[in-house]
PDB file of N, CA and C in Angstrom:
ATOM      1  N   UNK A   1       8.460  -1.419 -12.999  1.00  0.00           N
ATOM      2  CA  UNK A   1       8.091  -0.452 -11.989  1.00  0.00           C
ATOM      3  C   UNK A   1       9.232  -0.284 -10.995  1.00  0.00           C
ATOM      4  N   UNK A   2       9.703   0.900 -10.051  1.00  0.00           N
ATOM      5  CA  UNK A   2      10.551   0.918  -9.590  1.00  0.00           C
ATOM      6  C   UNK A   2      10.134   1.196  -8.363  1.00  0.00           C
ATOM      7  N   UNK A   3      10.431   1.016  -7.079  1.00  0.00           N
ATOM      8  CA  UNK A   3      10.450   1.166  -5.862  1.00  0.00           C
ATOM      9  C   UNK A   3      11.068   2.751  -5.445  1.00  0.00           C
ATOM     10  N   UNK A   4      10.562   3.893  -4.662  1.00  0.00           N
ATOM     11  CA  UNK A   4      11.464   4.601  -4.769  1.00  0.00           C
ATOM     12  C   UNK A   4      11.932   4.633  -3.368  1.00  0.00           C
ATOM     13  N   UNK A   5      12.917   4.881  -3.434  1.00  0.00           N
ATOM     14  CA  UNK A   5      13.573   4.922  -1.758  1.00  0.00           C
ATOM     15  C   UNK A   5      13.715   3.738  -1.130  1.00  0.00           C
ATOM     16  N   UNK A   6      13.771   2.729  -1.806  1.00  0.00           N
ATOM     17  CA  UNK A   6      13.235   1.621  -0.887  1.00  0.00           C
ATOM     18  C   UNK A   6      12.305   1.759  -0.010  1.00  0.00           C
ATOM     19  N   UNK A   7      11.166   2.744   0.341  1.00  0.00           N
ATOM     20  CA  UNK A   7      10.604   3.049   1.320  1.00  0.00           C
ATOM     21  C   UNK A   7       8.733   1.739   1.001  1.00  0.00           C
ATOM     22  N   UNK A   8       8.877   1.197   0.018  1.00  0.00           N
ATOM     23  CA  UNK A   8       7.587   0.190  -0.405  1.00  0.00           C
ATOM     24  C   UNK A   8       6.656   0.856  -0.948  1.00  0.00           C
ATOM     25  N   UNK A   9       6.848   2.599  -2.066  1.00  0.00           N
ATOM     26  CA  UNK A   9       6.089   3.232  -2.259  1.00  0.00           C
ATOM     27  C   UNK A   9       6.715   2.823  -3.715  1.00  0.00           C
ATOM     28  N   UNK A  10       5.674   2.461  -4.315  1.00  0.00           N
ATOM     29  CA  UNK A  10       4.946   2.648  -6.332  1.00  0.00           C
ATOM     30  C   UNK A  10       5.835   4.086  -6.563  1.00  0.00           C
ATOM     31  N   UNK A  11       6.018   3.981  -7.401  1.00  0.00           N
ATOM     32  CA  UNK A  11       6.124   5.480  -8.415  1.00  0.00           C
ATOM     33  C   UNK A  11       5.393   5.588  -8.702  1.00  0.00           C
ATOM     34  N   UNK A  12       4.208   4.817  -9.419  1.00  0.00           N
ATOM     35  CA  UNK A  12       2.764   4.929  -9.784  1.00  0.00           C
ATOM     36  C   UNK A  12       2.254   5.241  -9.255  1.00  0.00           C
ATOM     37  N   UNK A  13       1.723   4.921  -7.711  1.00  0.00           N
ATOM     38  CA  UNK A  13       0.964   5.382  -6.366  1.00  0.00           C
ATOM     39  C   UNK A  13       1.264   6.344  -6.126  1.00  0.00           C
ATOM     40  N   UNK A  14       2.996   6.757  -6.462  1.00  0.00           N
ATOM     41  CA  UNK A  14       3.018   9.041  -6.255  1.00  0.00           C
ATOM     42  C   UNK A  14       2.101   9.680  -7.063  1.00  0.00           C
ATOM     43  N   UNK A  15       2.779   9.185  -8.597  1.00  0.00           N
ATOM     44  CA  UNK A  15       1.827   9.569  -9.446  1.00  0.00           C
ATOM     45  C   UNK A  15       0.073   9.730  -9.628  1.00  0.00           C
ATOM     46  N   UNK A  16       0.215   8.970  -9.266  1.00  0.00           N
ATOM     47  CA  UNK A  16      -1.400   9.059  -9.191  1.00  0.00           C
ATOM     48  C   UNK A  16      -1.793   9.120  -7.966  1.00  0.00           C
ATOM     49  N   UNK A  17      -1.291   9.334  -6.763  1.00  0.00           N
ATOM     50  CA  UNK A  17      -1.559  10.240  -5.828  1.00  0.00           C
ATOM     51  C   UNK A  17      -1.449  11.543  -6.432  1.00  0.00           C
ATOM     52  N   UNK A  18      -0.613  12.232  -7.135  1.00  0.00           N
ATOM     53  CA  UNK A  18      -0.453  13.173  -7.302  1.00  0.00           C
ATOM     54  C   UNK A  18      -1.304  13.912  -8.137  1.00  0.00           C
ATOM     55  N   UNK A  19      -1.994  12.702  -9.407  1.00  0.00           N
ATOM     56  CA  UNK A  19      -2.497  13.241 -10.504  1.00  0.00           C
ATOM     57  C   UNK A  19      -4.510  12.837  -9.684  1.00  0.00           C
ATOM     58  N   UNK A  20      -4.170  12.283  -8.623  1.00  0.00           N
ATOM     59  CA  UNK A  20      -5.315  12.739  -8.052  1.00  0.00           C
ATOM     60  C   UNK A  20      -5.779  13.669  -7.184  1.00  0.00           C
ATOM     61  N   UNK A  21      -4.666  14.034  -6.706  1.00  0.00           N
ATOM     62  CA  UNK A  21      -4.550  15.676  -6.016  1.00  0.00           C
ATOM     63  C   UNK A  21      -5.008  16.494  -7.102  1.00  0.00           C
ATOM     64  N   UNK A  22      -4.329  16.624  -7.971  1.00  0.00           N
ATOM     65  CA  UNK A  22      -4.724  17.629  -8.685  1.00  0.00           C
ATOM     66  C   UNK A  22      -6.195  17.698  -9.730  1.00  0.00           C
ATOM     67  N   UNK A  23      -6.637  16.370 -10.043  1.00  0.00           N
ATOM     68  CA  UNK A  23      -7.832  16.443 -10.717  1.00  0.00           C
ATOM     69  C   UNK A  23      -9.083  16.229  -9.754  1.00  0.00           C
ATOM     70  N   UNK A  24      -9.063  15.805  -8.255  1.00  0.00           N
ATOM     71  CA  UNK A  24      -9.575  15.452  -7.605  1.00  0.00           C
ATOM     72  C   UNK A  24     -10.515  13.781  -7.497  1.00  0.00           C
ATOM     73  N   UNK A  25      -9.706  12.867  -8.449  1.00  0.00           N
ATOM     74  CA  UNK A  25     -10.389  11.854  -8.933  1.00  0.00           C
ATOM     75  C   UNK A  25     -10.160  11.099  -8.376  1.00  0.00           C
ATOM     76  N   UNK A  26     -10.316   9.475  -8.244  1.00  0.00           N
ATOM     77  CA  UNK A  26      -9.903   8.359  -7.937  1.00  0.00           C
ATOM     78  C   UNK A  26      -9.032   7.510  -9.431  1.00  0.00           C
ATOM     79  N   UNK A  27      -7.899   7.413  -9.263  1.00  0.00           N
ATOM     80  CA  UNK A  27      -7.187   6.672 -10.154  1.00  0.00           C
ATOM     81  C   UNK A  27      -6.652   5.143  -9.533  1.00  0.00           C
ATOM     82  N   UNK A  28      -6.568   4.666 -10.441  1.00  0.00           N
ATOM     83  CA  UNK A  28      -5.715   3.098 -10.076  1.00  0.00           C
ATOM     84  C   UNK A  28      -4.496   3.103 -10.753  1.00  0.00           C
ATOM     85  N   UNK A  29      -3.980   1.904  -9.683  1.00  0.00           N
ATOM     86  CA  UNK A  29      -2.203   2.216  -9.635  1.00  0.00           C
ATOM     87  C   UNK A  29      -1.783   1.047  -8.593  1.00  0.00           C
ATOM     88  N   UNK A  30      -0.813   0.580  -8.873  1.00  0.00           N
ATOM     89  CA  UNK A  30      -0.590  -0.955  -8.279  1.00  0.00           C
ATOM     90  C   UNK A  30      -0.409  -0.451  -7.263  1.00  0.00           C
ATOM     91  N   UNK A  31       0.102  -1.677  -5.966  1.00  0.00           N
ATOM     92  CA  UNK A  31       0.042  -1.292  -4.640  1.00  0.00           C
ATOM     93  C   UNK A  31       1.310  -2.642  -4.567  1.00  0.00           C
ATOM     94  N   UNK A  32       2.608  -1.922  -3.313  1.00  0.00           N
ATOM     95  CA  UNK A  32       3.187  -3.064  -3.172  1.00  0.00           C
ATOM     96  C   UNK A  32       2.546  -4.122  -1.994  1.00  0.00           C
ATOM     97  N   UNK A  33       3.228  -5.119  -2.047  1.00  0.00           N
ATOM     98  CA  UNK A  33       3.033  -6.225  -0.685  1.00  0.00           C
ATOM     99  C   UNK A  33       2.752  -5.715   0.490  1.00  0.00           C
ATOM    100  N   UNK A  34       3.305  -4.362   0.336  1.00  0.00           N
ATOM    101  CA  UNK A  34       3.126  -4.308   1.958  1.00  0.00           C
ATOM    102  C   UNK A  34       1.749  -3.109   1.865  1.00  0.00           C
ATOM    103  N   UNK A  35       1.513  -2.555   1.128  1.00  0.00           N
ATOM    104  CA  UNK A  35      -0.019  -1.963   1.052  1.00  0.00           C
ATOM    105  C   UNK A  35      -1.030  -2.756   0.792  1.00  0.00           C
ATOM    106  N   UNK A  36      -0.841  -4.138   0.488  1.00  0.00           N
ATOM    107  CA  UNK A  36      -1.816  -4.670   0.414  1.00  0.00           C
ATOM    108  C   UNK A  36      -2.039  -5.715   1.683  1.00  0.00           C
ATOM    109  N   UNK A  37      -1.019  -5.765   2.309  1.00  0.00           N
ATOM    110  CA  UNK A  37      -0.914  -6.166   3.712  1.00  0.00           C
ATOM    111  C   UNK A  37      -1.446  -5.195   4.821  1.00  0.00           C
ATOM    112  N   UNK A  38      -1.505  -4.134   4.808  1.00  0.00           N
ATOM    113  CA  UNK A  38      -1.813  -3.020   5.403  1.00  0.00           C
ATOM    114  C   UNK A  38      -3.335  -2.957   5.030  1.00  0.00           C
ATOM    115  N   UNK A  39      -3.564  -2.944   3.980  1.00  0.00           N
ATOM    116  CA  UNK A  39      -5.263  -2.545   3.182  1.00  0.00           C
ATOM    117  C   UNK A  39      -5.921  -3.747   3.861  1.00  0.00           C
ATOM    118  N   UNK A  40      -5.138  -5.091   3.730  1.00  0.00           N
ATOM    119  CA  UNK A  40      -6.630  -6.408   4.123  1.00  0.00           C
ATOM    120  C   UNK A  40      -5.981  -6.865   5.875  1.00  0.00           C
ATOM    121  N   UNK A  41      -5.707  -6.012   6.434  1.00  0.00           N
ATOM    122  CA  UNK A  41      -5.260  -6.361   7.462  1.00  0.00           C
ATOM    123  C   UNK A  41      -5.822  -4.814   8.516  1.00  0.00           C
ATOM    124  N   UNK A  42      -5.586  -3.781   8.111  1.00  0.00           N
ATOM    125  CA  UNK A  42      -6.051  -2.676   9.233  1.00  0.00           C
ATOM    126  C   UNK A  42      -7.538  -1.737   8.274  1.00  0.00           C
ATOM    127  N   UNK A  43      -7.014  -1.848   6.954  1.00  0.00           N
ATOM    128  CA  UNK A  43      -8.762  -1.326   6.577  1.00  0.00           C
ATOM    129  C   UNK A  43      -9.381  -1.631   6.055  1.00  0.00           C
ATOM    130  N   UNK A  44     -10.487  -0.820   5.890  1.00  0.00           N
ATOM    131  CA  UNK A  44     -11.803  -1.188   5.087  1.00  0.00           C
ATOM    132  C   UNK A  44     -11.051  -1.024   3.382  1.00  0.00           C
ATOM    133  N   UNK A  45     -12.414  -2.001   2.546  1.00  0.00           N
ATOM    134  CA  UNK A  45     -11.926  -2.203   1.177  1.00  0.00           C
ATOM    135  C   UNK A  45     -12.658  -0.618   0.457  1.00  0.00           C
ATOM    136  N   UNK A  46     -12.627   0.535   1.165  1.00  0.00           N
ATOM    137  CA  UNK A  46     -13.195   1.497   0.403  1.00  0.00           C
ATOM    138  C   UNK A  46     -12.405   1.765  -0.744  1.00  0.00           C
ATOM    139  N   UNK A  47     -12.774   2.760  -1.502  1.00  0.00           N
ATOM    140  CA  UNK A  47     -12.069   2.849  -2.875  1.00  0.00           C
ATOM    141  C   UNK A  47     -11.226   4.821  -2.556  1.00  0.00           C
ATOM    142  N   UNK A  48     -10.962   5.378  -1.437  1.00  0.00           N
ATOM    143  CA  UNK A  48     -11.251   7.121  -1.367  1.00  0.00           C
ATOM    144  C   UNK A  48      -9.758   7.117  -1.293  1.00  0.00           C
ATOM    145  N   UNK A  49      -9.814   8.525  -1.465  1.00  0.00           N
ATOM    146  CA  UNK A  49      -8.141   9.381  -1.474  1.00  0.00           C
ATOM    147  C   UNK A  49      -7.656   9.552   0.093  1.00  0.00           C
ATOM    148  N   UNK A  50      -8.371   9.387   0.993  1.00  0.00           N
ATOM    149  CA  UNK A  50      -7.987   9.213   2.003  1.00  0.00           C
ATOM    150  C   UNK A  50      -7.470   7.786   2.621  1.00  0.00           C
ATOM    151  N   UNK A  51      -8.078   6.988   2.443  1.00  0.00           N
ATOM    152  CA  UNK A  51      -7.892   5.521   2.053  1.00  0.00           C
ATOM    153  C   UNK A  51      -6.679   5.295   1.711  1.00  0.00           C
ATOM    154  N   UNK A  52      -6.488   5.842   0.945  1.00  0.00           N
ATOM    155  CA  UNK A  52      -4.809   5.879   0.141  1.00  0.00           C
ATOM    156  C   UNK A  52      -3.758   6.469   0.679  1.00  0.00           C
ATOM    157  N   UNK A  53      -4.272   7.388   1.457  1.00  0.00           N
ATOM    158  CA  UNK A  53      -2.945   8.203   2.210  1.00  0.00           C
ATOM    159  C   UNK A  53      -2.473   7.414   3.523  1.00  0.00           C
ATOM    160  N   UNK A  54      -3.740   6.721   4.020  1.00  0.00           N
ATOM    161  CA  UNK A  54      -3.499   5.922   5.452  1.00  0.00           C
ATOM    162  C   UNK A  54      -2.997   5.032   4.865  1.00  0.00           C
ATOM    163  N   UNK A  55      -3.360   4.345   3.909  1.00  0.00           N
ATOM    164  CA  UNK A  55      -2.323   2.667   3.751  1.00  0.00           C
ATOM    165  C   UNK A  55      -0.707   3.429   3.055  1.00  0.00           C
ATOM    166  N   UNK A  56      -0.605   4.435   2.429  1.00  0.00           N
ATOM    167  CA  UNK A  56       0.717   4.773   2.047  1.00  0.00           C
ATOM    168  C   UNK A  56       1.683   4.849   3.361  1.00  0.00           C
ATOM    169  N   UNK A  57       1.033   5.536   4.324  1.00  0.00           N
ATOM    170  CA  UNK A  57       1.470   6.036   5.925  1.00  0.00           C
ATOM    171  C   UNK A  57       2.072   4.832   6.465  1.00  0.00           C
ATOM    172  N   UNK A  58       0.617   3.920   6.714  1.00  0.00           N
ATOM    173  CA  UNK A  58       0.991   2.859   7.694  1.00  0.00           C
ATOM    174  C   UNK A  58       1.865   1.836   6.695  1.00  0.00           C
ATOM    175  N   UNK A  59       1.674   1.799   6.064  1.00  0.00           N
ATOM    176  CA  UNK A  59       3.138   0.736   4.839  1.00  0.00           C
ATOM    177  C   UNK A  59       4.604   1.353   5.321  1.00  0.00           C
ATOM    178  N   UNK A  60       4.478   2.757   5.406  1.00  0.00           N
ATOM    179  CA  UNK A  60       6.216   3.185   5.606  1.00  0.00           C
ATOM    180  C   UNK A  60       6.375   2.856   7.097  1.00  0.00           C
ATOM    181  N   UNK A  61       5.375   2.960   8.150  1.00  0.00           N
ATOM    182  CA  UNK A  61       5.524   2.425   9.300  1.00  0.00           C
ATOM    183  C   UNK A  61       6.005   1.370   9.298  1.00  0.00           C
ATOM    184  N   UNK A  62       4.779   0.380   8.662  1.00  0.00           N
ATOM    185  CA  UNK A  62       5.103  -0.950   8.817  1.00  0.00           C
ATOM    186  C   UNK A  62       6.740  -1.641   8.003  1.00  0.00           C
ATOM    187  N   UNK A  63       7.139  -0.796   7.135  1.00  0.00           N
ATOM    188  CA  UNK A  63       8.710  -1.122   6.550  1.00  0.00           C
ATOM    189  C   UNK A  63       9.671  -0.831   7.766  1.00  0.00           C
ATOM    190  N   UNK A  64       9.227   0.510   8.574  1.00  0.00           N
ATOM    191  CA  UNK A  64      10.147   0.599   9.449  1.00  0.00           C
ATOM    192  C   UNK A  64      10.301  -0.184  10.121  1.00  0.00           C
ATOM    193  N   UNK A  65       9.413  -1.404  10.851  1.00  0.00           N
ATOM    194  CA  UNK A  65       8.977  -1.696  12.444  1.00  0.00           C
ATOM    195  C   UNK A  65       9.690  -3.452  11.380  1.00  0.00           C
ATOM    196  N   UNK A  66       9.014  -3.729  10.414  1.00  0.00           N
ATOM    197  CA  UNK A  66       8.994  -5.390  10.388  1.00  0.00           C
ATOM    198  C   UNK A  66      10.129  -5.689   8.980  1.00  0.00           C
ATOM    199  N   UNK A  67      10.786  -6.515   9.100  1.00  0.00           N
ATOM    200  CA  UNK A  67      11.643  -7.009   7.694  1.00  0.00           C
ATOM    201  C   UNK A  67      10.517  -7.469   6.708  1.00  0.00           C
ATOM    202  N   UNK A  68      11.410  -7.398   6.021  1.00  0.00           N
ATOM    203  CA  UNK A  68      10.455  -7.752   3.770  1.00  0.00           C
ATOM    204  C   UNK A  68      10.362  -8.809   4.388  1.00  0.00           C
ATOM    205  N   UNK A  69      11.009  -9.875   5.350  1.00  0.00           N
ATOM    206  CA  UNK A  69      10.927 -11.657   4.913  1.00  0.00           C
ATOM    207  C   UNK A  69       9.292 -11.450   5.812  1.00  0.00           C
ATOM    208  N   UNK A  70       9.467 -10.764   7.134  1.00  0.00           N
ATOM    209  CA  UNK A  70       8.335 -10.949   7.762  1.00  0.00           C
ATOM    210  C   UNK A  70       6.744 -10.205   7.114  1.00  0.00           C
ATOM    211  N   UNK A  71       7.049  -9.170   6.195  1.00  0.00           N
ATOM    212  CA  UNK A  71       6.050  -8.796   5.867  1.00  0.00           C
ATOM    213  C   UNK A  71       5.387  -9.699   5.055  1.00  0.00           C
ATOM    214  N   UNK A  72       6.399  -9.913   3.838  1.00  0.00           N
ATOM    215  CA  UNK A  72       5.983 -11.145   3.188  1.00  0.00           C
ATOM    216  C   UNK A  72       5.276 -12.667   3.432  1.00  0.00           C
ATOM    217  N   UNK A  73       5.749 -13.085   5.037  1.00  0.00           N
ATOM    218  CA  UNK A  73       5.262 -14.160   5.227  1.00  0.00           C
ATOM    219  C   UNK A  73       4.196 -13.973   5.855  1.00  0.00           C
ATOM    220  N   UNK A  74       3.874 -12.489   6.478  1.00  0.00           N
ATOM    221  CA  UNK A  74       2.534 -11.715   6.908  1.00  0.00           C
ATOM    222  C   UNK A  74       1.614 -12.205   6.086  1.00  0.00           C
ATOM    223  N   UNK A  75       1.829 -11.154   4.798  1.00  0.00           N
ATOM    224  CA  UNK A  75       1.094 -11.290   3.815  1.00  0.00           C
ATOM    225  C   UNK A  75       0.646 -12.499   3.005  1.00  0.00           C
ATOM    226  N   UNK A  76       1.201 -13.713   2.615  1.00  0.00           N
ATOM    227  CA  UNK A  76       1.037 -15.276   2.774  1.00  0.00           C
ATOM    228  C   UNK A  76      -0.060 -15.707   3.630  1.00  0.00           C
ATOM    229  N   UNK A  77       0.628 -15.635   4.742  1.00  0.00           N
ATOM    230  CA  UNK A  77      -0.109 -16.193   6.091  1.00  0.00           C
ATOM    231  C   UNK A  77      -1.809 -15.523   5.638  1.00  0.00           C
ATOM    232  N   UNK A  78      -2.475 -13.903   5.271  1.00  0.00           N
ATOM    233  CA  UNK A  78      -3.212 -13.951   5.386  1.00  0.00           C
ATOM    234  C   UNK A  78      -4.482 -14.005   4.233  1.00  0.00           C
ATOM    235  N   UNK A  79      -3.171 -14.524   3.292  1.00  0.00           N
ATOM    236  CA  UNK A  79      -3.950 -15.279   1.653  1.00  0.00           C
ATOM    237  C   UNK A  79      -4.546 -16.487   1.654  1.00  0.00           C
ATOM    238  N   UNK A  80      -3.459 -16.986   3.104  1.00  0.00           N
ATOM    239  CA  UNK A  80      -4.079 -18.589   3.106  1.00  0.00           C
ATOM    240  C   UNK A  80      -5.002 -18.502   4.068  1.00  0.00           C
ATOM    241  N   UNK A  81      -5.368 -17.312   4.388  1.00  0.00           N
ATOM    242  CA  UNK A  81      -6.738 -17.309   5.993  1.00  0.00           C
ATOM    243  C   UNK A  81      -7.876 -17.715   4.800  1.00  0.00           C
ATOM    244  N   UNK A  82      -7.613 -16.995   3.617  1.00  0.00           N
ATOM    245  CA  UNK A  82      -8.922 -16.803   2.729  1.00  0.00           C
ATOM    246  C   UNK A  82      -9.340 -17.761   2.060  1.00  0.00           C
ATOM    247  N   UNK A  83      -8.558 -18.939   1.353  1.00  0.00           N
ATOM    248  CA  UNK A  83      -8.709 -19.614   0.596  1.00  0.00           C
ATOM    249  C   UNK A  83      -9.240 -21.200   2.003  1.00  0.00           C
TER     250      UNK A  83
END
């Protein structure tokens, strides 16, 4: 899978953002570290196309504002809240 832009966006997640624009469906499609840091940290676990556009949003925020080491140890930090 490739990263595009370095920006922490899937090619898959365009794609199927895209191929859910157009069919109006819900598709699955991996999510990087930092959308899934974003998803169990600012939202709800809904499954919607809107859902998807806010964690795509706030992920490019959050690349802007914090380094990979800190997102990463974000994201750690709140695997081990769970277990």
């Amino acid at each position: 899978m490739r990263i595009v832009a370095s920006l922490g966006i899937l090619e898959s997640n365009q794609l199927g953002l895209f191929e859910l624009f157009c069919r109006f469906r819900l598709r699955g499609g991996g999510s990087t570290i930092t959308q899934q840091l974003v998803k169990n940290t600012f939202l709800k676990n809904e499954r919607t196309f809107s859902r998807k556009i806010l964690e795509t949003v706030l992920a490019l925020v959050l690349e802007r504002t914090m380094s990979k080491q800190r997102i990463l140890s974000s994201y750690v930090y709140i695997l081990g809240t769970w277990y």
